[in-house]
Protein backbone atom coordinates (compact mmCIF):
# COMPACT_ATOMS: atom_id res chain seq x y z
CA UNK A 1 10.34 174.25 118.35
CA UNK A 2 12.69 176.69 119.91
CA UNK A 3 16.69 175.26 119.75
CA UNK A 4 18.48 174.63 123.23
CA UNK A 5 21.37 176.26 124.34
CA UNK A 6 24.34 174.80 122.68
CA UNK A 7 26.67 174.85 126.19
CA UNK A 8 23.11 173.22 127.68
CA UNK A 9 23.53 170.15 124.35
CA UNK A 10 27.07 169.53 125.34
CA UNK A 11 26.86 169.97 128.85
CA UNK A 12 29.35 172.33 129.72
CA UNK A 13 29.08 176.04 131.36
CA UNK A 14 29.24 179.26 129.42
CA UNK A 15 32.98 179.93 130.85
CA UNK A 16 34.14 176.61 129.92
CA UNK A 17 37.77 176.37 127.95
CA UNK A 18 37.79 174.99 124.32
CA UNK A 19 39.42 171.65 126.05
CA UNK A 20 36.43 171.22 128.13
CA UNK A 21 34.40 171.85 125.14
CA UNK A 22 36.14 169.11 122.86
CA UNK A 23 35.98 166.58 125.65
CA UNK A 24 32.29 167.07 126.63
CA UNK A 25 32.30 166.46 122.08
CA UNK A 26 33.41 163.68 122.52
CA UNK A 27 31.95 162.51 125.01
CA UNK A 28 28.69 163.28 123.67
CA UNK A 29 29.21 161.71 119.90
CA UNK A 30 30.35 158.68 121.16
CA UNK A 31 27.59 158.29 123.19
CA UNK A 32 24.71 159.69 120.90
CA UNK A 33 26.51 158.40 117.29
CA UNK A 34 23.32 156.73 115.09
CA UNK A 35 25.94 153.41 114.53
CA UNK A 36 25.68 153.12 118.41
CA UNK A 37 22.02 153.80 118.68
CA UNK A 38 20.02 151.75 116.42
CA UNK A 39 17.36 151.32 118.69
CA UNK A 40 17.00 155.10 119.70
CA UNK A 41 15.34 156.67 116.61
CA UNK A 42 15.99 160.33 118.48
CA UNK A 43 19.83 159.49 118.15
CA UNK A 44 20.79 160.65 115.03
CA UNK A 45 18.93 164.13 115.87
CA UNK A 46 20.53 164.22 119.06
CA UNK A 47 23.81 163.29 117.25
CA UNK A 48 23.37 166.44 114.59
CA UNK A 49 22.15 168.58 117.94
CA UNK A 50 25.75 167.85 119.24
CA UNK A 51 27.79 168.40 116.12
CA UNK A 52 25.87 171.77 115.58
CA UNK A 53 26.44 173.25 119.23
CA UNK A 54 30.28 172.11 118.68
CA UNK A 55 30.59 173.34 115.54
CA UNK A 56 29.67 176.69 116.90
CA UNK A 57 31.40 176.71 120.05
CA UNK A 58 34.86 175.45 118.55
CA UNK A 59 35.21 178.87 116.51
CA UNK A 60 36.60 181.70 118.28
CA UNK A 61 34.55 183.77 116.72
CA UNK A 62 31.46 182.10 116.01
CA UNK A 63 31.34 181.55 119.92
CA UNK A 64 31.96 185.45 120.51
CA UNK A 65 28.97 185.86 118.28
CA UNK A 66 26.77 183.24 120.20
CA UNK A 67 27.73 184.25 123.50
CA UNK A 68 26.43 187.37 122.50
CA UNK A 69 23.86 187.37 120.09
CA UNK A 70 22.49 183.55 121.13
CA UNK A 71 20.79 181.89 118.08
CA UNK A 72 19.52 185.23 116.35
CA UNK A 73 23.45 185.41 115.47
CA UNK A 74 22.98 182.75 112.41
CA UNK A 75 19.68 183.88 111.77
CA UNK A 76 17.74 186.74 109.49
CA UNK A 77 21.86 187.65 108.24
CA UNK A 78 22.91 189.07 111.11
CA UNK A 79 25.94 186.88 109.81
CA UNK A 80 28.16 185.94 112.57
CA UNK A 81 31.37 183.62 112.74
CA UNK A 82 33.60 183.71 109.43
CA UNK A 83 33.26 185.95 106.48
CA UNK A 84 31.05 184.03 103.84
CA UNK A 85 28.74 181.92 106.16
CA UNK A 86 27.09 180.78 109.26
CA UNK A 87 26.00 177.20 110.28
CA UNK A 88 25.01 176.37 105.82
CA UNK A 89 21.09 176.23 106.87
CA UNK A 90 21.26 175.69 110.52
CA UNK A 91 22.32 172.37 110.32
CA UNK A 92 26.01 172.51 111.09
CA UNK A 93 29.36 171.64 109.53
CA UNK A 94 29.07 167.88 110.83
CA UNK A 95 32.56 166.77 108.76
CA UNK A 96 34.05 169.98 110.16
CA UNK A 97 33.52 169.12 113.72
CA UNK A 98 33.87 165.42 113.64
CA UNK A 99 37.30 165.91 111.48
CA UNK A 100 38.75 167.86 115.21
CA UNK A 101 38.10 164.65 116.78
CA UNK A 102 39.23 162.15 114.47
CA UNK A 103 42.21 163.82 114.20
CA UNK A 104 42.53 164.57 117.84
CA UNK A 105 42.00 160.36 118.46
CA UNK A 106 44.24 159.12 115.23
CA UNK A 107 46.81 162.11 115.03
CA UNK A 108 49.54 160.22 116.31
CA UNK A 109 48.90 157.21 114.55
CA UNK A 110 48.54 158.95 111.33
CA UNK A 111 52.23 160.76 111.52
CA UNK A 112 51.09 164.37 112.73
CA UNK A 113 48.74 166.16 115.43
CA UNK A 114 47.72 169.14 112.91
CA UNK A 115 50.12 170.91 111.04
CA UNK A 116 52.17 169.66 107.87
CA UNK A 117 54.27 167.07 107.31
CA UNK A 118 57.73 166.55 108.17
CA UNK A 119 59.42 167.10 104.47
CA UNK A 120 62.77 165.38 105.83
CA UNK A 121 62.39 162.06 107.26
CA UNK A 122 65.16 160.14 109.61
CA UNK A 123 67.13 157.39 108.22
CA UNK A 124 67.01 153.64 108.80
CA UNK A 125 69.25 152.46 111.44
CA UNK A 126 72.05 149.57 110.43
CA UNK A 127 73.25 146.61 112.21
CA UNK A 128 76.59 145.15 111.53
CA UNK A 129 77.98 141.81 112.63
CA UNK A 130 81.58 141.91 113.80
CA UNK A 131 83.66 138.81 114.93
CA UNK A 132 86.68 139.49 117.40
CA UNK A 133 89.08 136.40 118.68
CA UNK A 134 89.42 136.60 122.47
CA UNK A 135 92.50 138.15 122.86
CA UNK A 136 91.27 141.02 120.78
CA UNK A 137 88.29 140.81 123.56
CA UNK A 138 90.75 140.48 126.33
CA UNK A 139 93.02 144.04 125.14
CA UNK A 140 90.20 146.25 123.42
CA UNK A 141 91.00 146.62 119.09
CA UNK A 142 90.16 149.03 116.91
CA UNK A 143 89.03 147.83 113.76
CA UNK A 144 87.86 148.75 110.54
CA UNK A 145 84.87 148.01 108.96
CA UNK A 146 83.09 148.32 105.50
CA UNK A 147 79.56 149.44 106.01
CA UNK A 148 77.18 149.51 102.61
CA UNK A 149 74.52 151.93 103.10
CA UNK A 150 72.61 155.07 101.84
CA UNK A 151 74.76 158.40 101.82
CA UNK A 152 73.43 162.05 100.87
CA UNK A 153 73.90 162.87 97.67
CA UNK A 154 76.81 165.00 96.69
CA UNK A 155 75.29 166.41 93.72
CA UNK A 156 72.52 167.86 95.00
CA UNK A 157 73.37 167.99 99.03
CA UNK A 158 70.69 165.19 99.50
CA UNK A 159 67.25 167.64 98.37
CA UNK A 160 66.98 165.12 95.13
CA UNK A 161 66.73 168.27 92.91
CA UNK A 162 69.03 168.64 90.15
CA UNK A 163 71.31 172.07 90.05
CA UNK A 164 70.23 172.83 93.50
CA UNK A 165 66.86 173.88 92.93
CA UNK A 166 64.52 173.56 96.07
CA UNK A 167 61.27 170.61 95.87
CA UNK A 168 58.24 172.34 95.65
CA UNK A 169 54.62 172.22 97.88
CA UNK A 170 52.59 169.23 96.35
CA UNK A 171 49.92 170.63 95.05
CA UNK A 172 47.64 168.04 96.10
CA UNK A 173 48.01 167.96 99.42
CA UNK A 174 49.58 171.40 99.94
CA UNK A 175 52.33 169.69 101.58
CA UNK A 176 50.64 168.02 104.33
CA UNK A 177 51.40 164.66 102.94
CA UNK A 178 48.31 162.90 103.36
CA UNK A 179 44.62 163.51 101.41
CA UNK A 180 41.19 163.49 103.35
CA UNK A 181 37.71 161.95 101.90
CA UNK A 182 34.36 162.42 103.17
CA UNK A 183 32.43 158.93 104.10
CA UNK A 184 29.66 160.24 106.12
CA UNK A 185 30.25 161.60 109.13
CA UNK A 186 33.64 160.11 109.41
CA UNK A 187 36.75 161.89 107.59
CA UNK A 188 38.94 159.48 106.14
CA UNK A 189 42.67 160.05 105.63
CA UNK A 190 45.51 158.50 103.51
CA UNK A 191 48.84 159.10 101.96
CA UNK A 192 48.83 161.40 99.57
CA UNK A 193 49.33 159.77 96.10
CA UNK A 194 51.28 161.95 93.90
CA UNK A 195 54.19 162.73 96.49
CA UNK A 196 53.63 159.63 98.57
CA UNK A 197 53.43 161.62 101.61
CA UNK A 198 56.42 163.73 101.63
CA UNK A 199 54.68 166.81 101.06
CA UNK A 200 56.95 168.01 98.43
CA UNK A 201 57.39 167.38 95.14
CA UNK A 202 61.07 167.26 92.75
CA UNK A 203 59.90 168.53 89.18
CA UNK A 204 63.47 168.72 88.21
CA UNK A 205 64.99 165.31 89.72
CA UNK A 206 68.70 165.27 90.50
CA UNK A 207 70.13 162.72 87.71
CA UNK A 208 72.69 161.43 90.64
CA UNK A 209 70.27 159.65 92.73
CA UNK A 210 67.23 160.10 90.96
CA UNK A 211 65.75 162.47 93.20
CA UNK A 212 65.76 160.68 95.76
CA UNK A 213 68.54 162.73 97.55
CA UNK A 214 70.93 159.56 98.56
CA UNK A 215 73.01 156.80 96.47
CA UNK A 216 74.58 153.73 98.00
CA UNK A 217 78.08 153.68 99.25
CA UNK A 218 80.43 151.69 100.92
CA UNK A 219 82.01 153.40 104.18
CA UNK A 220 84.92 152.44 105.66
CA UNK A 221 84.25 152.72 109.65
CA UNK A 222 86.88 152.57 112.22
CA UNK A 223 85.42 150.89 115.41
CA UNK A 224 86.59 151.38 119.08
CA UNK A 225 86.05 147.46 120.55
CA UNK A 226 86.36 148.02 124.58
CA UNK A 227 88.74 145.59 126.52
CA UNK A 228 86.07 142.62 128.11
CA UNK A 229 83.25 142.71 125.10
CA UNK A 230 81.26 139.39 124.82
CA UNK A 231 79.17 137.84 122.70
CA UNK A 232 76.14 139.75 122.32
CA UNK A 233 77.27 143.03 123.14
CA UNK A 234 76.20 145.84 121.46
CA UNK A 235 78.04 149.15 120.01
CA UNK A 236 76.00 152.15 118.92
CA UNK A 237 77.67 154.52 116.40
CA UNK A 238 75.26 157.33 116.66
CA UNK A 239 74.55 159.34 112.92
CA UNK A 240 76.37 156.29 110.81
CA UNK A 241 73.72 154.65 109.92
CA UNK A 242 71.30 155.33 106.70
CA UNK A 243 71.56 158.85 105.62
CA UNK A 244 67.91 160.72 106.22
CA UNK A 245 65.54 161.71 103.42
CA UNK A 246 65.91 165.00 102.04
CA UNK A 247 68.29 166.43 104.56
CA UNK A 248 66.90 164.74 107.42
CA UNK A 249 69.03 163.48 110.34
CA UNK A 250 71.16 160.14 109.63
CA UNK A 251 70.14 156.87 111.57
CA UNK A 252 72.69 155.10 113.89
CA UNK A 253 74.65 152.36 113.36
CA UNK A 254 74.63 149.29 115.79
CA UNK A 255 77.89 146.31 115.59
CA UNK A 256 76.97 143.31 117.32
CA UNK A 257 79.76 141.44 118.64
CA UNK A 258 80.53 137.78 118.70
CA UNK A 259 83.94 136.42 119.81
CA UNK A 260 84.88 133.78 118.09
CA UNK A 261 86.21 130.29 120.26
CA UNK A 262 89.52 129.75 121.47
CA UNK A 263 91.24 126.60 121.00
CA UNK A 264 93.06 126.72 124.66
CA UNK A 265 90.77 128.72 127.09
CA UNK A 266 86.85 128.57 127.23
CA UNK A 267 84.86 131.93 128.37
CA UNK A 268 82.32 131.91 131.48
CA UNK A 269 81.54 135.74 131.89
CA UNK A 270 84.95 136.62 133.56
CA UNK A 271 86.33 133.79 133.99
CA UNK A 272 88.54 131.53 131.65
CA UNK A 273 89.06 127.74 131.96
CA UNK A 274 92.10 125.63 130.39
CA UNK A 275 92.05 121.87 130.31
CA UNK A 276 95.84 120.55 131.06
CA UNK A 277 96.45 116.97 130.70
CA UNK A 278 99.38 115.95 133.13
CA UNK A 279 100.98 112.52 133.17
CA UNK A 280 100.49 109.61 135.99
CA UNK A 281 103.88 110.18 137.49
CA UNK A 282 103.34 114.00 137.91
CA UNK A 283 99.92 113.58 139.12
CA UNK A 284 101.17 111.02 141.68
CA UNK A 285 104.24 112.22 142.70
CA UNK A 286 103.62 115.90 142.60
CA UNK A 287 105.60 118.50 140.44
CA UNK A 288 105.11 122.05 138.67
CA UNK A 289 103.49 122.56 135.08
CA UNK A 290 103.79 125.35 132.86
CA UNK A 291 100.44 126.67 131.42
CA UNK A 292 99.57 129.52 129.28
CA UNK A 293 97.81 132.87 130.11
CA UNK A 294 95.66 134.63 128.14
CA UNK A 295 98.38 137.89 128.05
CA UNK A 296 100.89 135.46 126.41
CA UNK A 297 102.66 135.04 129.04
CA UNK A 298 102.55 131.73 131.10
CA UNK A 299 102.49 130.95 134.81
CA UNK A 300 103.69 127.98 136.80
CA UNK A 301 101.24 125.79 138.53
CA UNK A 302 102.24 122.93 141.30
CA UNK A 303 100.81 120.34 140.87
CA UNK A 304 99.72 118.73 144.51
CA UNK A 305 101.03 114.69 144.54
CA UNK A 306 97.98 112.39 144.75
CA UNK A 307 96.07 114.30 141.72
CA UNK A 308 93.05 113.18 140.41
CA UNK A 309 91.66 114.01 136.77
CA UNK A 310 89.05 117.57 136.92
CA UNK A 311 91.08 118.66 139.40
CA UNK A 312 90.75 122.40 139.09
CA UNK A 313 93.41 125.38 140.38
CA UNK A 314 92.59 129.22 140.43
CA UNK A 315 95.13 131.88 139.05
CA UNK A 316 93.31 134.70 140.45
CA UNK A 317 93.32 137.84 138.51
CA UNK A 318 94.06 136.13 134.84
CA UNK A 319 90.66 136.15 133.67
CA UNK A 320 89.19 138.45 131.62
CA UNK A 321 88.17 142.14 131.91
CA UNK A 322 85.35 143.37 132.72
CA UNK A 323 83.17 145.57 130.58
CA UNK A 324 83.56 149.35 131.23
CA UNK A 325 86.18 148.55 134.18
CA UNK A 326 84.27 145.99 136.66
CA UNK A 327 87.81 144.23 137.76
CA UNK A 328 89.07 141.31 136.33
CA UNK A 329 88.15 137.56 136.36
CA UNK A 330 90.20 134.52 137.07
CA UNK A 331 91.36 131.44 135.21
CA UNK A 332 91.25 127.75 136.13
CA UNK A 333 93.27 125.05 135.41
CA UNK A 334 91.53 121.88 134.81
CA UNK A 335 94.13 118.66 135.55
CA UNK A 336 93.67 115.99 132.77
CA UNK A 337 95.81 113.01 134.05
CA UNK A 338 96.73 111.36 131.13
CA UNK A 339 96.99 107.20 130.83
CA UNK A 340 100.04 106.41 128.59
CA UNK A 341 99.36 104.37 124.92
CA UNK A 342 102.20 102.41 122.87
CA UNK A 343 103.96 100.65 126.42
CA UNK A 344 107.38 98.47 125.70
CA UNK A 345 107.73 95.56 127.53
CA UNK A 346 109.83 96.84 130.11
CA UNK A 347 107.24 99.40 130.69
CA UNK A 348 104.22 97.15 130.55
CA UNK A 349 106.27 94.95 133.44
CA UNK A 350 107.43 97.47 135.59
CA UNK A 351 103.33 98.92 135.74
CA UNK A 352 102.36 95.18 136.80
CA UNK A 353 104.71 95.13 139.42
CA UNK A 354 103.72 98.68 140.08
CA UNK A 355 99.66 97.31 140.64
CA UNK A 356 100.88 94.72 142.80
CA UNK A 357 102.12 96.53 145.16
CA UNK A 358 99.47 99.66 144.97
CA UNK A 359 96.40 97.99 145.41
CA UNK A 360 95.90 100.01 148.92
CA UNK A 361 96.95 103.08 147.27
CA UNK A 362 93.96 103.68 145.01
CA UNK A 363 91.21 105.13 147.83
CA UNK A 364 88.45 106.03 145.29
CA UNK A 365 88.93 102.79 143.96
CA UNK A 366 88.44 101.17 146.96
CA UNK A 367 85.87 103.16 148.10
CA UNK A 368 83.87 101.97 144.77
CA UNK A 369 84.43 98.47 145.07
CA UNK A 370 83.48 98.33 148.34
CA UNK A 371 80.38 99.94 147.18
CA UNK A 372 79.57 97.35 144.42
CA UNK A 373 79.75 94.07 146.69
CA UNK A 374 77.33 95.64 148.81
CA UNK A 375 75.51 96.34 146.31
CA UNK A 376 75.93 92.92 144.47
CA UNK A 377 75.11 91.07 148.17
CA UNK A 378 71.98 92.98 148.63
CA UNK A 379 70.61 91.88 145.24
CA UNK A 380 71.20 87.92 146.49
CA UNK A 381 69.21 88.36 149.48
């Protein structure tokens, strides 16, 4: 039985690219593999059909040999394609040709599309935790921090070889990092074991860090904190993280901020809120209070007569900053009115003769009276 044409097995015309070839591969051993065809006992012939047209028509020069020769090129000697071979018995490199797709379908999530192995590797990025007090928050700091982490190694400018020597191509993966075994017609592919997939062995380890070109080190950091940070934010110190493998790149270094709480103002975004307690006098006569701003300075508030506890007063403008210069929030003051403990006599007389005469000048306490015996003479009828 005379073989078809291989661009006729895979579907494809004679002027078709080598991308259009691969895909119509693909296409064609997923659809024809023997694992998906256990029914179809022409499968696995169709299957080795496919693998044989592609494993011709993938070469450069095994496909300059069909296109001109056709079949007879692989046949009687005439010994196209690579020095040394044609198709091993007409049956095709199946491993050969299923290895371009595996690798063109799990490249990525093996490390690599083709090619070797990075030798130098990135380092791990750091996060720090960094308390500030709000004022700190409210005028920018800089501060400095102790970071422990992984620095290059001085000795041997981070290549883990002792005396500066250079690592050398592992010899069992030829510096690709990863191995390959044959299961079938699937190739399957893992780290290589004796350099554990850096490609490159140290045969003459630096005795500083082992050869593993960085040692551990505390760094003193000095850290820009930006006028209106809050909890949560984050700063990214780009290179001062974990120093790379082998003289790759360093990682970066991210501080988390928290600011800690403030034992006279609470935080709402921009704004800042201060509790004041005020006496009964001031609250009912009126007057002017002195409060503190987060600055240091202090402002004066007056205090409107009639004042009822949770009263609350804007300072505009003496809030905090916004991040990266969005203006500047404001701060309320929150009237506590304050009832009086430890009364003398005289004072405990003078507030009775006080009630006496007040009992029209307490409207919310009217107003919730009045409430309550109509609420009390519903419930009896």
């Amino acid at each position: 039985m005379s073989k078809r044409d291989y661009y006729d097995v895979l579907g494809v015309s004679k002027g078709a690219s080598a991308d259009e070839i691969k895909k119509a591969y693909r296409k064609k051993a997923k659809e024809l593999h023997p694992d998906r065809n256990a029914d179809n006992p022409e499968a696995e012939n169709q299957f080795k059909e496919v693998n044989e047209a592609y494993d011709c028509l993938k070469d450069a020069d095994k496909k300059a040999a069909y296109d001109r020769f056709g079949h007879a090129a692989f046949e009687g000697g005439m010994g196209g394609g690579h020095p040394g071979g044609g198709f091993r018995g007409g049956q095709g490199d199946f491993s050969s040709a299923f290895s371009d797709v595996f690798d063109d379908l799990f490249g990525d999530f093996m490390g690599q599309r083709g090619g070797g192995r990075q030798r130098a590797s990135r380092g791990a990025d750091l996060r720090y935790n960094l308390r500030v007090t709000l004022e700190e928050a409210f005028t920018g700091a800089q501060k400095t921090i102790n970071v422990p982490t992984s620095v290059a190694c001085g000795e041997c400018s981070g290549t883990g070889a002792e005396g500066g020597s250079e690592p050398t191509t592992c010899p069992t993966c030829s510096g690709m990092g990863k191995v390959r075994a044959q299961q079938g017609f699937f190739t399957v592919e893992r780290t290589c074991p004796t350099c554990a997939g850096a490609g490159q062995i140290v045969k003459n380890p630096c005795r500083a860090c082992n050869g593993h070109g960085r040692i551990h080190k505390d760094r003193a950091l000095s850290v820009n904190i930006p006028a209106g940070v809050e909890t949560g934010t984050r700063i990214r110190l780009t290179g001062e993280g974990e120093a790379g493998m082998r003289g790759g790149p360093s990682g970066d270094l991210y501080i988390f901020i928290e600011v800690t709480r403030h034992e006279l103002f609470e935080r709402e975004e921009t704004n800042l809120f201060c509790r004041v307690p005020v006496s009964m006098t001031t609250a009912a006569l009126g007057g002017d209070i002195e409060v503190p701003t987060i600055d240091g300075g202090r402002s004066r508030v007056k205090i409107p007569s009639g004042s009822q506890s949770g009263r609350q007063m804007r300072l505009r403008s003496k809030g905090m900053p916004a991040l990266r210069g969005g203006g500047v929030g404001d701060m309320f003051i929150e009237l506590a009115v304050e009832t009086p403990v430890n009364l003398s006599s005289r004072q405990k007389e003078l507030l009775r003769e006080f009630e006496k005469l007040s009992d029209e000048n307490n409207p919310e306490s009217s107003s919730f009276f009045k409430k309550v015996r109509g609420f009390w003479d519903s419930m009896k009828s």
